[in-house]
Protein backbone atom coordinates (compact mmCIF):
# COMPACT_ATOMS: atom_id res chain seq x y z
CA UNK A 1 13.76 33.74 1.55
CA UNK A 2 16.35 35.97 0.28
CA UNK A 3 13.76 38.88 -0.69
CA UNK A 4 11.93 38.71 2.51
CA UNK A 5 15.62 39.10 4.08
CA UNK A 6 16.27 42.13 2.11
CA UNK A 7 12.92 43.38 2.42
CA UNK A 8 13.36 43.50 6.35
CA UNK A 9 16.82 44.72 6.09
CA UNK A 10 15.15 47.62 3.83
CA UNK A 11 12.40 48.18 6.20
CA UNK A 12 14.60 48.98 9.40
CA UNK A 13 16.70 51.36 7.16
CA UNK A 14 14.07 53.28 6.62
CA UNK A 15 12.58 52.98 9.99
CA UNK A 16 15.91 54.61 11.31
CA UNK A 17 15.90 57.21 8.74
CA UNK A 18 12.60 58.84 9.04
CA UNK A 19 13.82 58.45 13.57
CA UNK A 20 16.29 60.98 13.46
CA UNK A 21 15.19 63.51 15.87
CA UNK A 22 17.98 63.76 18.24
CA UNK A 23 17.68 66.60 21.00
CA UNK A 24 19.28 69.87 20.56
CA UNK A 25 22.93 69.96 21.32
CA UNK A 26 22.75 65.74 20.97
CA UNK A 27 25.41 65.58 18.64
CA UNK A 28 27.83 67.87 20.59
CA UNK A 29 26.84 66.62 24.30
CA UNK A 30 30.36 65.12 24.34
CA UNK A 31 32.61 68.92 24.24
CA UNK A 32 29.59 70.76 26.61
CA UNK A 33 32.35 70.36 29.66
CA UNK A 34 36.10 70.61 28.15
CA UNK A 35 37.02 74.14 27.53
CA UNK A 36 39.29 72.58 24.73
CA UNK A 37 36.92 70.69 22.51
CA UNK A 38 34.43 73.53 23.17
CA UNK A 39 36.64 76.30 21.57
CA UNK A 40 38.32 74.20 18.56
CA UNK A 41 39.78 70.65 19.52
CA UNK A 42 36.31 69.23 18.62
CA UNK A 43 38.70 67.98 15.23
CA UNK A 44 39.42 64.80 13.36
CA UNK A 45 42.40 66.64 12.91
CA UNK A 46 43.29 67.57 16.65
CA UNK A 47 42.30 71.60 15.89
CA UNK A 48 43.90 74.20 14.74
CA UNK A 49 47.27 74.20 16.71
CA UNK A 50 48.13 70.92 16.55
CA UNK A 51 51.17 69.45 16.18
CA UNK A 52 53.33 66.26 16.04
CA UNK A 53 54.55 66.63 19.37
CA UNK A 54 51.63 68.18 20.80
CA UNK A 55 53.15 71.05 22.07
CA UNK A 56 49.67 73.15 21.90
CA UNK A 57 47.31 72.66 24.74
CA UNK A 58 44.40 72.31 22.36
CA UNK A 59 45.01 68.31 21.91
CA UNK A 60 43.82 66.67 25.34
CA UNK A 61 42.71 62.93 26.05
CA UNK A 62 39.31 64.18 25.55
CA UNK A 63 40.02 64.83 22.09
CA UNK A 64 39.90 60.70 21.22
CA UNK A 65 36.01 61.42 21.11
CA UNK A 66 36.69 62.88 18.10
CA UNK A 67 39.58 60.81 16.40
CA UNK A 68 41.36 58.28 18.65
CA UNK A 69 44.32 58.76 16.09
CA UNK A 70 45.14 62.32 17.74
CA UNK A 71 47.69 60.91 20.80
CA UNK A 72 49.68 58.37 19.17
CA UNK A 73 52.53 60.63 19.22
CA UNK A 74 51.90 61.76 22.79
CA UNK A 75 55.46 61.13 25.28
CA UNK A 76 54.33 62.49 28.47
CA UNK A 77 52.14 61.27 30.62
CA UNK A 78 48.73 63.72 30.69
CA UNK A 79 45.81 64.53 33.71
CA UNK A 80 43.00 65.86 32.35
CA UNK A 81 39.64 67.59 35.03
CA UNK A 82 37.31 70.16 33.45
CA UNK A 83 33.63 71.32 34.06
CA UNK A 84 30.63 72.87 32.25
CA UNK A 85 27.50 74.76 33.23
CA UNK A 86 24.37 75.45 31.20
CA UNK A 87 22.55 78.16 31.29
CA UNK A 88 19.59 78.93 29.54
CA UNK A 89 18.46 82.72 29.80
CA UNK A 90 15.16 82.04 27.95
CA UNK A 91 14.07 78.57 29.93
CA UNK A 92 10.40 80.07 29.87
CA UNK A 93 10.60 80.82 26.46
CA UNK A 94 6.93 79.89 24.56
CA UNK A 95 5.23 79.74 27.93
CA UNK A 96 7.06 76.57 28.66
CA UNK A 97 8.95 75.43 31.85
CA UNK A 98 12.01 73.84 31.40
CA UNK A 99 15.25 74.25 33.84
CA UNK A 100 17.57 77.28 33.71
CA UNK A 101 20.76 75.33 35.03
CA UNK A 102 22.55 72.04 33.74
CA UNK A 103 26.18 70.96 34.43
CA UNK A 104 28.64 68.21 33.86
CA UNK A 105 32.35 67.02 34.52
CA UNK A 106 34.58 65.65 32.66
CA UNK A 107 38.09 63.39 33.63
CA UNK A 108 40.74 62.46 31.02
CA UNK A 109 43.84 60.54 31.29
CA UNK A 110 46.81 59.59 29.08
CA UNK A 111 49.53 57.10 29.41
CA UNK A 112 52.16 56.50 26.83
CA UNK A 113 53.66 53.16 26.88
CA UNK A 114 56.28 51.43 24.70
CA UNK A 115 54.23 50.15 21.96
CA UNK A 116 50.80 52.40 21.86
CA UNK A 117 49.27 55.58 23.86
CA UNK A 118 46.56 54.50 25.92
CA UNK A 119 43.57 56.72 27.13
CA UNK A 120 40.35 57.52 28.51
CA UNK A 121 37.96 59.92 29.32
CA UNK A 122 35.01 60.14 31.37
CA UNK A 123 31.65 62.93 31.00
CA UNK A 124 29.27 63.03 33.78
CA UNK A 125 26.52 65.43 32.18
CA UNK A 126 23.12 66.08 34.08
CA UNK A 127 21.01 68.61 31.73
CA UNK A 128 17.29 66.72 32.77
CA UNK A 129 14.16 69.27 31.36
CA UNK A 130 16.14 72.01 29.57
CA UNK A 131 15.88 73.02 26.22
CA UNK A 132 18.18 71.46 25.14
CA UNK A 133 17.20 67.95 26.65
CA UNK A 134 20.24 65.96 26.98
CA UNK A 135 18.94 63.94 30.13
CA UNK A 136 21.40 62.79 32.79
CA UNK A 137 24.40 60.33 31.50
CA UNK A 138 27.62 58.31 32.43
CA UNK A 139 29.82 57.84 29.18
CA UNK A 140 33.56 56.52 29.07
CA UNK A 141 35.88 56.26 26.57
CA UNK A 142 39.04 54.15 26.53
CA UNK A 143 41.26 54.70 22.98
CA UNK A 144 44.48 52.94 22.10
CA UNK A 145 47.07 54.68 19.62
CA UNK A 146 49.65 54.38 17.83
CA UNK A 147 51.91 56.04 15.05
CA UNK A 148 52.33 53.63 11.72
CA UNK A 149 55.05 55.86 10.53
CA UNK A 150 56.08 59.47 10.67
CA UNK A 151 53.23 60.35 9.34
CA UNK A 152 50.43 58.15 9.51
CA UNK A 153 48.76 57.67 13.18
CA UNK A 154 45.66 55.41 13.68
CA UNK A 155 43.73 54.45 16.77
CA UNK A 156 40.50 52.99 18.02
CA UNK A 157 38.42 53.50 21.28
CA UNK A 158 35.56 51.43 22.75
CA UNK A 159 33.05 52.93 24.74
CA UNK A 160 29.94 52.42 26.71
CA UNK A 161 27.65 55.62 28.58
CA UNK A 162 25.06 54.72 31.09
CA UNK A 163 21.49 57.46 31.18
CA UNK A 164 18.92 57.78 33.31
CA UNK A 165 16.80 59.90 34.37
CA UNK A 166 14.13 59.49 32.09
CA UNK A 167 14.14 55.91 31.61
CA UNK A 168 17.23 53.78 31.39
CA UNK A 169 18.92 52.89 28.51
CA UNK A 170 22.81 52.29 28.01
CA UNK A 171 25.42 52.49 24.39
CA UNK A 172 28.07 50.45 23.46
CA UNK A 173 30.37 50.77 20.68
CA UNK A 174 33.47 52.13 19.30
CA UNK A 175 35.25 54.53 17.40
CA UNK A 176 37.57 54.00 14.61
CA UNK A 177 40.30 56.86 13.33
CA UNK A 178 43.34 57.49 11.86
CA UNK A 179 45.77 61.04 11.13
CA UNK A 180 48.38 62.03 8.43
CA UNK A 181 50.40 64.73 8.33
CA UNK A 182 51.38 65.62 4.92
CA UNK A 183 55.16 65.85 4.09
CA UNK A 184 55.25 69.13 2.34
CA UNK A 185 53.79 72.46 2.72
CA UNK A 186 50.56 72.83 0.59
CA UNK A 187 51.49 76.96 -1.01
CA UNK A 188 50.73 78.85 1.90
CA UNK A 189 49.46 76.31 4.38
CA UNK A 190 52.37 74.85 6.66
CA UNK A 191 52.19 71.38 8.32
CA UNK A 192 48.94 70.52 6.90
CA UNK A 193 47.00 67.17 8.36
CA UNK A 194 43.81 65.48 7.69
CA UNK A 195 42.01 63.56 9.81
CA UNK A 196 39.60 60.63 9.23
CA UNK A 197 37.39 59.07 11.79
CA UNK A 198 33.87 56.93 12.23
CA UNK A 199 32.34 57.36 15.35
CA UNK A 200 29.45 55.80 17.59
CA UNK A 201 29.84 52.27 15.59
CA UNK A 202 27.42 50.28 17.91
CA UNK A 203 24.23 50.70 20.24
CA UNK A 204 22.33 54.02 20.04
CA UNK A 205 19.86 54.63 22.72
CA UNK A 206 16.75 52.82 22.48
CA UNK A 207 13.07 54.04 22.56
CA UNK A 208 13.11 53.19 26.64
CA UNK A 209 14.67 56.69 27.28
CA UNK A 210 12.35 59.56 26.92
CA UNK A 211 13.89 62.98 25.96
CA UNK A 212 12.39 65.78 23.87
CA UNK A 213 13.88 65.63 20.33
CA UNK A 214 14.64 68.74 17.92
CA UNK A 215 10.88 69.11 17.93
CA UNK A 216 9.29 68.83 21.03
CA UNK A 217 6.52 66.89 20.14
CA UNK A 218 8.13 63.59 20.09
CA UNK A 219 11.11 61.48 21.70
CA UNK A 220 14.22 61.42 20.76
CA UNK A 221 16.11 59.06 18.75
CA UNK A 222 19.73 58.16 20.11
CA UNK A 223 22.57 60.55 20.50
CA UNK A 224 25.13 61.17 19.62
CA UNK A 225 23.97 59.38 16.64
CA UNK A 226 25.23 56.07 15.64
CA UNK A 227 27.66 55.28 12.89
CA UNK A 228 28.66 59.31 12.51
CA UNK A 229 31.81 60.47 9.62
CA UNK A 230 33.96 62.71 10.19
CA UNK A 231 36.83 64.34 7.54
CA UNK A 232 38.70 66.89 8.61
CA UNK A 233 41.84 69.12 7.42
CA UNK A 234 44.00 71.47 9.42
CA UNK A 235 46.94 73.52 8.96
CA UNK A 236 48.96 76.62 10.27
CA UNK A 237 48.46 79.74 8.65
CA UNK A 238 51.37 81.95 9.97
CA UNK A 239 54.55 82.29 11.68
CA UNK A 240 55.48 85.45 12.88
CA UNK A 241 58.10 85.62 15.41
CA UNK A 242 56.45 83.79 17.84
CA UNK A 243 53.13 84.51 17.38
CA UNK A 244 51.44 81.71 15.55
CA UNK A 245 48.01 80.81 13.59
CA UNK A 246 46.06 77.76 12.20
CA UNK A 247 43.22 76.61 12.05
CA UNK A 248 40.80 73.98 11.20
CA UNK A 249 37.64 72.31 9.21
CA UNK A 250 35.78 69.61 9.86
CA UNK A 251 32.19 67.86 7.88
CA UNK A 252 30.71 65.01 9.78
CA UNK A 253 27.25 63.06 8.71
CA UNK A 254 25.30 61.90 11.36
CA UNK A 255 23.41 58.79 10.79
CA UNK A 256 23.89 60.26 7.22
CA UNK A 257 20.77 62.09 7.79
CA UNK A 258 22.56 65.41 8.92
CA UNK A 259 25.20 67.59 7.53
CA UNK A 260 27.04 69.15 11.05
CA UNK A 261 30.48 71.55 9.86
CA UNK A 262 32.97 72.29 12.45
CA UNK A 263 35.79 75.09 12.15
CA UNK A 264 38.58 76.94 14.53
CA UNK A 265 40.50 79.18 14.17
CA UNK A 266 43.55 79.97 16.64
CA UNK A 267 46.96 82.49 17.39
CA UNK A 268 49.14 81.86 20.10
CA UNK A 269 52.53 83.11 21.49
CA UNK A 270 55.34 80.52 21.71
CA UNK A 271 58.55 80.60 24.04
CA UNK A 272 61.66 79.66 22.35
CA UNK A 273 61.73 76.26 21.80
CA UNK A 274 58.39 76.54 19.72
CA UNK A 275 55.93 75.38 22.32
CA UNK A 276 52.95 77.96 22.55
CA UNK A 277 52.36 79.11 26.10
CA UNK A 278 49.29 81.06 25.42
CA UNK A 279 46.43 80.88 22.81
CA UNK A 280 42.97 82.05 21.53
CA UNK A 281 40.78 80.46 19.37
CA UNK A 282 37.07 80.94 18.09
CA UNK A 283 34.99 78.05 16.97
CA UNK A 284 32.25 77.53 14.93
CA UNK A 285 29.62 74.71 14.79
CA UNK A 286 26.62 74.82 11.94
CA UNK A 287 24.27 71.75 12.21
CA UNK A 288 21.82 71.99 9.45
CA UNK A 289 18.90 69.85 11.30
CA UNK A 290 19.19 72.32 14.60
CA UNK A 291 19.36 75.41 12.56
CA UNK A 292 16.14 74.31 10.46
CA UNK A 293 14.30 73.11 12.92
CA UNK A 294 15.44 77.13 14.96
CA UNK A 295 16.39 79.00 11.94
CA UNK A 296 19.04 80.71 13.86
CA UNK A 297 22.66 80.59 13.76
CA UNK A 298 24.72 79.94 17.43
CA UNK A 299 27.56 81.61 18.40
CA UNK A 300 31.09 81.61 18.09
CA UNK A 301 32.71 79.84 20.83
CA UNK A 302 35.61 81.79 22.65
CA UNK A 303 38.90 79.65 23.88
CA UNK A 304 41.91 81.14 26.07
CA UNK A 305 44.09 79.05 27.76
CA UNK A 306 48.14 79.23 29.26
CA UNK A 307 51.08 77.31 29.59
CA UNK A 308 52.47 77.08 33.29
CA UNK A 309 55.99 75.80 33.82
CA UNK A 310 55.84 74.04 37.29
CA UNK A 311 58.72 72.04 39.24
CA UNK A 312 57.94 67.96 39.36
CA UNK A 313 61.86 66.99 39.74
CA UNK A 314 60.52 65.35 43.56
CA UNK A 315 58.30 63.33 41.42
CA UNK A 316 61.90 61.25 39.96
CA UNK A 317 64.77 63.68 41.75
CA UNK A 318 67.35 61.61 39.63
CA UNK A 319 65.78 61.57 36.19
CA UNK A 320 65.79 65.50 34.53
CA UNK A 321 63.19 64.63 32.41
CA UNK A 322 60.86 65.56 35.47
CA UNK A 323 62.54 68.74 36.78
CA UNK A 324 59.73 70.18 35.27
CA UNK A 325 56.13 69.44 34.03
CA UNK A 326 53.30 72.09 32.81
CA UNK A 327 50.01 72.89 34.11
CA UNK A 328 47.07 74.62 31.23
CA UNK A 329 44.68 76.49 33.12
CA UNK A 330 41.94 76.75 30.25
CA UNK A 331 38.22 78.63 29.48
CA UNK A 332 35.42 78.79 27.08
CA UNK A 333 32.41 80.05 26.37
CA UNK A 334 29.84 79.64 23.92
CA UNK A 335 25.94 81.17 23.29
CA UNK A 336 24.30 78.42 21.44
CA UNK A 337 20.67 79.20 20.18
CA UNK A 338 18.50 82.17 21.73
CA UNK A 339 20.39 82.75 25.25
CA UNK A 340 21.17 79.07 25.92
CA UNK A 341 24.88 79.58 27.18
CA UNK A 342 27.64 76.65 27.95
CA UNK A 343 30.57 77.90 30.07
CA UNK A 344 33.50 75.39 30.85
CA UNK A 345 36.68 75.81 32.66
CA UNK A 346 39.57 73.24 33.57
CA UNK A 347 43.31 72.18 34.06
CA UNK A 348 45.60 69.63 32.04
CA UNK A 349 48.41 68.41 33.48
CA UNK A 350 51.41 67.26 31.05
CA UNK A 351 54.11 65.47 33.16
CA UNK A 352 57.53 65.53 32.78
CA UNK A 353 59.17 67.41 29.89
CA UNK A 354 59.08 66.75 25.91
CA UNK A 355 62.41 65.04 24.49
CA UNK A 356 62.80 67.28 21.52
CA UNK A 357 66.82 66.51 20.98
CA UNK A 358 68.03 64.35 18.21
CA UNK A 359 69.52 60.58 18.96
CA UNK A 360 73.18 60.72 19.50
CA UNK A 361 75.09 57.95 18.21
CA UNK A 362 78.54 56.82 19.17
CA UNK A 363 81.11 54.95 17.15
CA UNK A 364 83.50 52.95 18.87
CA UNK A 365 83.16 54.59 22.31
CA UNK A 366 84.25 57.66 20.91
CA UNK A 367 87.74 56.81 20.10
């Protein structure tokens, strides 16, 4: 009894092993419409301006898609809308006939409570007959967080995604991660961190949704691919003045049947409390199944965003930690593969002001 167990179990292994033949962009369908995760926040390690207090506007509630560790040590509330197009310049490429345009939205929110960070975030994508044939989907992620101690963060998310289109099929799962910042320089890098995370632990997609995988000539196998590690490491580079640099590096193995390295690099211009209020950044994505399967190289992707001080004080007129909140307009653009182009643009909204002074403590009323 016990052999024919383990002869099953071995069986289905390899029955998922030789399946892997997601479509092209599967494994990234989840940063195609935040300008942020396009351009460099795609990181275990929150990218390559992070910081504890999050005072770069590359960390966003999207980024818990990547490590629901990254907003433990989030204090403001944070509103998160962003969009993506598709467009594919070579849709007739090979005398085939597959659509030029694809879009998708994408809503995040962030709450910070007492004893953990809660937050979500939400990707409508509808890319049905491209290239790159992601389908139509619904997928929403809801994260807890929460810091261990100074240095250690860890969070989980659960998560479920709806797509149709071709077929119906749903996933369900969740996301495991955790974040430590190291408590000493390493030589030249400053505030280093490393990130750990597993991602898609659950439901794939099933055979009952039809997409074109990596090789046209077959359907797909589910993506973002189940049960997916990620390790990542990030750290600043410079400080000059106020002009800043980091960046970041990330491996993941998806399904353990793909090798998929992630890295960003990023300046920016802080005011004088430290908090950057503009950046750039250029990311880099090599997946080794796409780029055999092409033998091509994408892009860099190209990031700019900006900090905007805006008045909120009617929000709470008698508490000063709203006189003012900050608005980060934000924009990317990547070529991925032969003329297939993703722009994205959106806004994040960080309420209310950081609390960046020390506790003061009084002895005897003062006396």
């Amino acid at each position: 009894m016990k052999k024919n167990l383990l002869l099953a179990a071995f069986m289905l292994t390899s029955a998922s092993l030789f399946a892997y033949n997601p479509p092209f962009g599967g494994e990234d369908m989840l940063r195609f419409t935040n300008p942020e995760l396009l351009s460099g926040s795609a990181s275990a390690s929150g990218g390559p301006l992070f910081n504890t207090f999050n005072k770069s506007p590359y960390t966003v509630p999207a980024s818990i898609v990547y490590n629901p560790a990254l907003t433990a040590k989030e204090q403001r509330s944070v509103l998160n809308l962003s969009a993506g197009l598709l467009y594919d310049s070579n849709s007739d490429a090979d005398a085939a006939s597959f659509d030029t345009f694809g879009w998708g939205v994408q809503a995040g929110l962030l709450i910070p409570t007492k004893y953990f960070v809660f937050s979500t975030s939400t990707q409508a994508l509808f890319a049905d007959d491209m290239r790159a044939d992601l389908g139509d989907s619904l997928v929403v992620h809801l994260g807890l967080s929460k810091d261990v101690t100074e240095n250690l963060f860890v969070g989980a998310n659960l998560y479920s995604g709806f797509y149709f289109a071709n077929g119906n099929d749903f996933t369900l799962g969740a996301d495991l991660g955790l974040l430590y910042l190291f408590k000493h320089n390493l030589g030249i890098l400053k505030n280093p961190r490393f990130g750990l995370a597993f991602l898609n632990i659950g439901k794939p997609l099933g055979d009952s949704y039809d997409v074109k995988g990596l090789d046209y000539s077959s359907d797909s196998s589910g993506f973002p691919s189940a049960f997916t590690p990620r390790i990542s490491f990030a750290s600043t580079l410079f400080n000059l003045g106020r002009l800043n640099g980091g960046f970041s590096g990330d491996l993941s193995f998806p399904t353990f049947q793909n090798f998929v390295f992630d890295t960003a690099f990023a300046v920016g211009i802080s005011n004088e409390s430290g908090t950057n209020i503009f950046s750039a950044s250029l990311g880099w994505n090599f997946n080794m199944k796409e780029y055999n399967e092409v033998d091509k190289l994408n892009w860099p992707s190209l990031g700019l965003n900006a900090r905007i001080i805006i008045s909120s004080k009617k929000i709470a007129s008698s508490n000063k930690d709203w006189e003012q909140s900050e608005i980060v307009p934000a924009a990317a653009w990547q070529n991925l593969y032969d003329g297939f182009h993703v722009f994205t643009g959106g806004a994040t909204l960080n309420l209310g002001q950081l609390d960046t002074a020390s506790p003061e403590i009084i002895l005897w009323d003062d006396k």
